[in-house]
PDB file of N, CA and C in Angstrom:
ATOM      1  N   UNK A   1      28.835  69.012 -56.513  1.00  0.00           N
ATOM      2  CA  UNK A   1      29.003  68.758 -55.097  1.00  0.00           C
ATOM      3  C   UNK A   1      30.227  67.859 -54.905  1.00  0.00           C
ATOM      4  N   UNK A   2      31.329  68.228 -53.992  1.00  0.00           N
ATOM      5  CA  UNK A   2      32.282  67.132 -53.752  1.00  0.00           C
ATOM      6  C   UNK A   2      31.845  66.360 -52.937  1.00  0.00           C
ATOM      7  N   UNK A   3      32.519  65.344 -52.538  1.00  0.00           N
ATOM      8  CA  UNK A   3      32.104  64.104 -52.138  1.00  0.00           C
ATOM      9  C   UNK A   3      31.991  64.075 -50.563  1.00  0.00           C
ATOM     10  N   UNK A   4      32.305  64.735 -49.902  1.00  0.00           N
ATOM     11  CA  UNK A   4      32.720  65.195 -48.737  1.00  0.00           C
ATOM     12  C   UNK A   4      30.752  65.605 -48.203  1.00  0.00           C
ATOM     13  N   UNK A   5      31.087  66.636 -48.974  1.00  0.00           N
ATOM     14  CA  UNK A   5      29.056  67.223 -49.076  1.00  0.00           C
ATOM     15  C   UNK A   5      28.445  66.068 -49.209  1.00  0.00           C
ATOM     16  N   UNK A   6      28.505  65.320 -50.308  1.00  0.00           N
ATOM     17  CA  UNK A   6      27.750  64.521 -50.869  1.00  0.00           C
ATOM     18  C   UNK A   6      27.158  63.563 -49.240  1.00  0.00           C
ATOM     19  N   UNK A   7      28.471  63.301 -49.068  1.00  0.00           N
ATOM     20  CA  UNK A   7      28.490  62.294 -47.799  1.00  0.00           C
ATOM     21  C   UNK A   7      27.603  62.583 -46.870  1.00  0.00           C
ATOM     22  N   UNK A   8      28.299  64.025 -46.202  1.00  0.00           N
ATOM     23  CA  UNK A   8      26.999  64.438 -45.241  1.00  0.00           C
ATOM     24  C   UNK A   8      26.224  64.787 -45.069  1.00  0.00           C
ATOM     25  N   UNK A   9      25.608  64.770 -46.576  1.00  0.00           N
ATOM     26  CA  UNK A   9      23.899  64.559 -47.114  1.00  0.00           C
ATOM     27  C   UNK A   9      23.494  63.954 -47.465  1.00  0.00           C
ATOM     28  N   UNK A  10      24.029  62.102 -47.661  1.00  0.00           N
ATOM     29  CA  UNK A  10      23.722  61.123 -47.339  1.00  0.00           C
ATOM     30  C   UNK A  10      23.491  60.363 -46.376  1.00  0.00           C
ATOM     31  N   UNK A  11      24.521  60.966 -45.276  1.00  0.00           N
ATOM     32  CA  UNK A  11      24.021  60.533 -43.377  1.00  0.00           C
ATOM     33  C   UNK A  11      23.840  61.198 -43.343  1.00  0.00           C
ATOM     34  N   UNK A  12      23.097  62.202 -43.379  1.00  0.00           N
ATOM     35  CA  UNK A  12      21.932  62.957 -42.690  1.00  0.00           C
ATOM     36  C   UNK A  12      20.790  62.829 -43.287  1.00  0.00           C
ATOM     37  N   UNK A  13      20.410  62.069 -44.504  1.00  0.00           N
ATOM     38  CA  UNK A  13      19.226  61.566 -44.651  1.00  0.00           C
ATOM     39  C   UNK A  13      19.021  60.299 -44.606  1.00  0.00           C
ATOM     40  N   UNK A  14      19.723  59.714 -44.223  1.00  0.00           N
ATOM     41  CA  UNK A  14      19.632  57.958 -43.687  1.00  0.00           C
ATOM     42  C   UNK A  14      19.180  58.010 -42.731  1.00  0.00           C
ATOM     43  N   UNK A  15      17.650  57.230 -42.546  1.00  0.00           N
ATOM     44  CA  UNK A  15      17.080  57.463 -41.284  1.00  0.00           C
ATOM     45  C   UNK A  15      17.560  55.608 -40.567  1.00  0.00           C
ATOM     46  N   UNK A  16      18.624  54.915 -41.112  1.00  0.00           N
ATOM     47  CA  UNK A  16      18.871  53.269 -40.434  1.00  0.00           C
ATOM     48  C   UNK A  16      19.552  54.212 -39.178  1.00  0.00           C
ATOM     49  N   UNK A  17      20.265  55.015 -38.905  1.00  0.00           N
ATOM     50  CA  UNK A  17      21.143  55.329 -37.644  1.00  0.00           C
ATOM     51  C   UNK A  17      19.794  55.697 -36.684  1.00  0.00           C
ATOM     52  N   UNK A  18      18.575  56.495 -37.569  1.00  0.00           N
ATOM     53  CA  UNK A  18      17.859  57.227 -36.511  1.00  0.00           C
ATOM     54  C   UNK A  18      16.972  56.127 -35.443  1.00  0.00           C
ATOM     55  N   UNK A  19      16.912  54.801 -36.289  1.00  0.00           N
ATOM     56  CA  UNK A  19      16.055  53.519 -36.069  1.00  0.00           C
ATOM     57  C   UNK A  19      17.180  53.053 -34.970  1.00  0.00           C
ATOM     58  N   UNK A  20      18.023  53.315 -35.437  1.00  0.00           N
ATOM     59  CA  UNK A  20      19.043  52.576 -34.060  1.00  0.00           C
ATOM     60  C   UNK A  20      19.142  53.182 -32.614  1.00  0.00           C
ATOM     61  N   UNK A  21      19.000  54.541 -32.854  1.00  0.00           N
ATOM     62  CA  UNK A  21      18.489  55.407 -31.750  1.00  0.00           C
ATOM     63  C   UNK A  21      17.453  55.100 -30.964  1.00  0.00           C
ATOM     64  N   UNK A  22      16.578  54.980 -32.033  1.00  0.00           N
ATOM     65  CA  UNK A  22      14.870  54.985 -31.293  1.00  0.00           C
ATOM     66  C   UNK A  22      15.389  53.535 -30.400  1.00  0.00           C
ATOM     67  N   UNK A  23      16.081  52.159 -31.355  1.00  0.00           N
ATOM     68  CA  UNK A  23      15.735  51.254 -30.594  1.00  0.00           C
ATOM     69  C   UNK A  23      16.399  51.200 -29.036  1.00  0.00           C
ATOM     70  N   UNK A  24      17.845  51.979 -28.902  1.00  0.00           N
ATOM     71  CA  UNK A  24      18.547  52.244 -27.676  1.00  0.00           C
ATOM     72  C   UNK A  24      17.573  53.122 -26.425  1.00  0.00           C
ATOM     73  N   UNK A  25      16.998  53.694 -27.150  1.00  0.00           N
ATOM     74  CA  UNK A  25      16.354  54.754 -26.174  1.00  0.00           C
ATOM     75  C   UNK A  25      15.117  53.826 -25.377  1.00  0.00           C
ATOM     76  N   UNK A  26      14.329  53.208 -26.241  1.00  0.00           N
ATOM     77  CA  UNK A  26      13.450  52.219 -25.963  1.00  0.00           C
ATOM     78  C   UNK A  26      14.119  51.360 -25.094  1.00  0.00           C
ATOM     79  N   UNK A  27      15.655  50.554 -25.273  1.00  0.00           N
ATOM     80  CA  UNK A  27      15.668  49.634 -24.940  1.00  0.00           C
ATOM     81  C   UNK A  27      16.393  49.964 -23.024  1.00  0.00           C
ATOM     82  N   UNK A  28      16.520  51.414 -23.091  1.00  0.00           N
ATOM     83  CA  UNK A  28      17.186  51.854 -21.645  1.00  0.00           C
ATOM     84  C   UNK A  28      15.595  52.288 -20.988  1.00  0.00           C
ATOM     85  N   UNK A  29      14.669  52.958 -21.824  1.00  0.00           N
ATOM     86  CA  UNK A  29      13.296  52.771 -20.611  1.00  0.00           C
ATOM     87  C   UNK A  29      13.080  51.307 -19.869  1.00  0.00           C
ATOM     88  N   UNK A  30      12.635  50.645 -20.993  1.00  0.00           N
ATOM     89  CA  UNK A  30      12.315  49.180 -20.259  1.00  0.00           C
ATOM     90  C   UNK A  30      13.450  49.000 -19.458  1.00  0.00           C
ATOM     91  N   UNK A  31      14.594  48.950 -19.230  1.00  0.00           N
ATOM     92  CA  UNK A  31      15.178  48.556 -18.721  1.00  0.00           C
ATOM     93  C   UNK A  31      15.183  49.166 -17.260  1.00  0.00           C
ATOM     94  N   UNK A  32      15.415  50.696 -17.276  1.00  0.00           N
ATOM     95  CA  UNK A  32      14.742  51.648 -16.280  1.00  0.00           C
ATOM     96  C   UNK A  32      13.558  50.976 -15.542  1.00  0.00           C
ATOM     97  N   UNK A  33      12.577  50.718 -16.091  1.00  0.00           N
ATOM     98  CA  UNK A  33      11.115  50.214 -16.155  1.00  0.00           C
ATOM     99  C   UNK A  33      11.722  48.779 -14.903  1.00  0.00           C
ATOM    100  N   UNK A  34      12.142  47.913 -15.897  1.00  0.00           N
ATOM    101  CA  UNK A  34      12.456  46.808 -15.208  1.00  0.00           C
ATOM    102  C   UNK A  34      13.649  46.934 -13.350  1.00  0.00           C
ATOM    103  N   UNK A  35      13.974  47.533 -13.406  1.00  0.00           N
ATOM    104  CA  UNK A  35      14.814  48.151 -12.670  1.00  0.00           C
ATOM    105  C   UNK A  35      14.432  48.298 -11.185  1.00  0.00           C
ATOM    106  N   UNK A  36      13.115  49.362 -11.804  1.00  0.00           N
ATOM    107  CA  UNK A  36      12.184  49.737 -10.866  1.00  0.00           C
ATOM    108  C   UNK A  36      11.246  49.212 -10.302  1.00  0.00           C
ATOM    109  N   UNK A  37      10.605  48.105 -11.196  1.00  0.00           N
ATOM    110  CA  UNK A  37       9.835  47.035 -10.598  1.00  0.00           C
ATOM    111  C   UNK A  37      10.103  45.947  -9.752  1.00  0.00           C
ATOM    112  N   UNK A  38      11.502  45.354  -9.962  1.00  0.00           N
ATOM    113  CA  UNK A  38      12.451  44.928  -9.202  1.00  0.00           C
ATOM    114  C   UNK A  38      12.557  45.696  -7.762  1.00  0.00           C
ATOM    115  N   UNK A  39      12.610  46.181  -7.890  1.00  0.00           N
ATOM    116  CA  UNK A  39      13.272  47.043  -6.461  1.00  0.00           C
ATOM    117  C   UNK A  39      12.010  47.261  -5.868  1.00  0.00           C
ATOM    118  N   UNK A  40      10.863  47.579  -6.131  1.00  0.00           N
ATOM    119  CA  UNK A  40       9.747  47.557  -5.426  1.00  0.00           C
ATOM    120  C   UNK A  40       9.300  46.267  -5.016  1.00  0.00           C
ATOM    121  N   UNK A  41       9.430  45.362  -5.841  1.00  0.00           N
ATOM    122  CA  UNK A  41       9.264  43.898  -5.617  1.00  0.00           C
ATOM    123  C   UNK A  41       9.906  43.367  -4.675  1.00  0.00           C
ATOM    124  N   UNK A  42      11.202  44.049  -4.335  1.00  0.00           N
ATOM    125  CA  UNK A  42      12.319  43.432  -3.775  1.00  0.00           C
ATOM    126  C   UNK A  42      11.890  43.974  -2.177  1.00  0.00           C
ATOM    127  N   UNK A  43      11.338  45.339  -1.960  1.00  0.00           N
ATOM    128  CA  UNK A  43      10.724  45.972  -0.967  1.00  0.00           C
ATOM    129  C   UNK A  43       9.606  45.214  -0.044  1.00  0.00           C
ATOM    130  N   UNK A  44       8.650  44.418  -1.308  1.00  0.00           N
ATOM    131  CA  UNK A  44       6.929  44.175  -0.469  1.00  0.00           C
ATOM    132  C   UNK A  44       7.796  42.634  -0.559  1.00  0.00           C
ATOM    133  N   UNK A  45       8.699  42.154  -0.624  1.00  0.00           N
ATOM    134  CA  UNK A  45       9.240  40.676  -0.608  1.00  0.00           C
ATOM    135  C   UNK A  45       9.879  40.753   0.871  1.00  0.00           C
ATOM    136  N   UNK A  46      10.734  41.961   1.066  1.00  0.00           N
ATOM    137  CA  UNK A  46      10.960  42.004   2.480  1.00  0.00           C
ATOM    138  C   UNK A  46       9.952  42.398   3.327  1.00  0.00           C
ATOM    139  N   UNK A  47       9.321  43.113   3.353  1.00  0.00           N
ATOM    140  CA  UNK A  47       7.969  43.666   4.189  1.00  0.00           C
ATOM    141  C   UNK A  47       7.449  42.235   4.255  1.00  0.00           C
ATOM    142  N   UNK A  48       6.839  41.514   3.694  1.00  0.00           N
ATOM    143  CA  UNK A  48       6.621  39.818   4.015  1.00  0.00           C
ATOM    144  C   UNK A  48       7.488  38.896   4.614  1.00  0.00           C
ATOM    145  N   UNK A  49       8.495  38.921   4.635  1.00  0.00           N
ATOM    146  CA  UNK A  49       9.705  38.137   5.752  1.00  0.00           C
ATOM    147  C   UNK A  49       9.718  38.480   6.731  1.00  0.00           C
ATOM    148  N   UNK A  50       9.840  39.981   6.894  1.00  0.00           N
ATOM    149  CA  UNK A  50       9.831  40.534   8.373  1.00  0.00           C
ATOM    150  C   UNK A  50       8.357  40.308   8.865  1.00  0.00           C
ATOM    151  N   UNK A  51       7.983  40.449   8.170  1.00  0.00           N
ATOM    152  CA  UNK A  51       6.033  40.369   9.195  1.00  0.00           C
ATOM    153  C   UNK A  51       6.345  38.880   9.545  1.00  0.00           C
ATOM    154  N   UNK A  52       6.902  37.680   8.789  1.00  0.00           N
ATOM    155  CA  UNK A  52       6.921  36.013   9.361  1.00  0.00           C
ATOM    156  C   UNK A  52       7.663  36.052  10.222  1.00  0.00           C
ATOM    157  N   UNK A  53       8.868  37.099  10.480  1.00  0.00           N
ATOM    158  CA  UNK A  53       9.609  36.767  11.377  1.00  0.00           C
ATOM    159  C   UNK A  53       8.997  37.328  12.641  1.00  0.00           C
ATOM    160  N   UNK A  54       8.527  38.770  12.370  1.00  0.00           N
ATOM    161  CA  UNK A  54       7.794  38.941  13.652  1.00  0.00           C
ATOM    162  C   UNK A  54       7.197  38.351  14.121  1.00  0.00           C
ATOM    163  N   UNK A  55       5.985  37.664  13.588  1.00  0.00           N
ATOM    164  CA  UNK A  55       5.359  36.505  13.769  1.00  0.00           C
ATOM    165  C   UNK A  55       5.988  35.820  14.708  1.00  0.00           C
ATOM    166  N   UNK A  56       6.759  35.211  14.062  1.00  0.00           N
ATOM    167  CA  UNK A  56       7.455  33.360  14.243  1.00  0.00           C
ATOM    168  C   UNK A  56       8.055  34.209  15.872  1.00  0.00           C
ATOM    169  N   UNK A  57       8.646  35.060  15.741  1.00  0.00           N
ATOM    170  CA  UNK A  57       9.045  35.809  17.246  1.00  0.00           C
ATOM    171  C   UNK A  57       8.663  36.190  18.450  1.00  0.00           C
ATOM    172  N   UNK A  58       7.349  36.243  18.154  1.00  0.00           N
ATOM    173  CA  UNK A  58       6.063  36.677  18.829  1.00  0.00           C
ATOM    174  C   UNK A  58       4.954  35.214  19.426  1.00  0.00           C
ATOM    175  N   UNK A  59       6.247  34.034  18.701  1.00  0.00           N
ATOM    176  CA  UNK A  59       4.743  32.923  19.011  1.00  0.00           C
ATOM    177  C   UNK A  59       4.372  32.225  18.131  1.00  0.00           C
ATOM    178  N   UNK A  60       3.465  33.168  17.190  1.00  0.00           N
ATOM    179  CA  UNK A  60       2.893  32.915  16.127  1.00  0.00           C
ATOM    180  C   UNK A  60       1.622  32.337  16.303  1.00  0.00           C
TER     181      UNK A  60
END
């Protein structure tokens, strides 16, 4: 086998690149994840200001 072969049947059975994958892929859900919880959070945080302001507008 020349070395060339050799090579790319040594990265292709090195599973350290495939571990680096898994951890990127993982680390863009959560992040997705986090993203999204935020922004819903950020939603029922305004839905609560505006109800005080209506409030506070109204009297209270």
């Amino acid at each position: 086998m020349n070395k060339f072969t050799q090579a790319i049947k040594n990265f292709w059975q090195d599973e350290e690149g495939l571990t680096i994958v898994e951890y990127a892929v993982a680390g863009a859900l959560i992040a997705a994840a986090l993203v999204a919880a935020f922004l819903n959070l950020g939603d029922a945080v305004e839905n609560v200001i505006n109800g005080l302001a209506t409030t506070i507008n109204n009297g209270g």
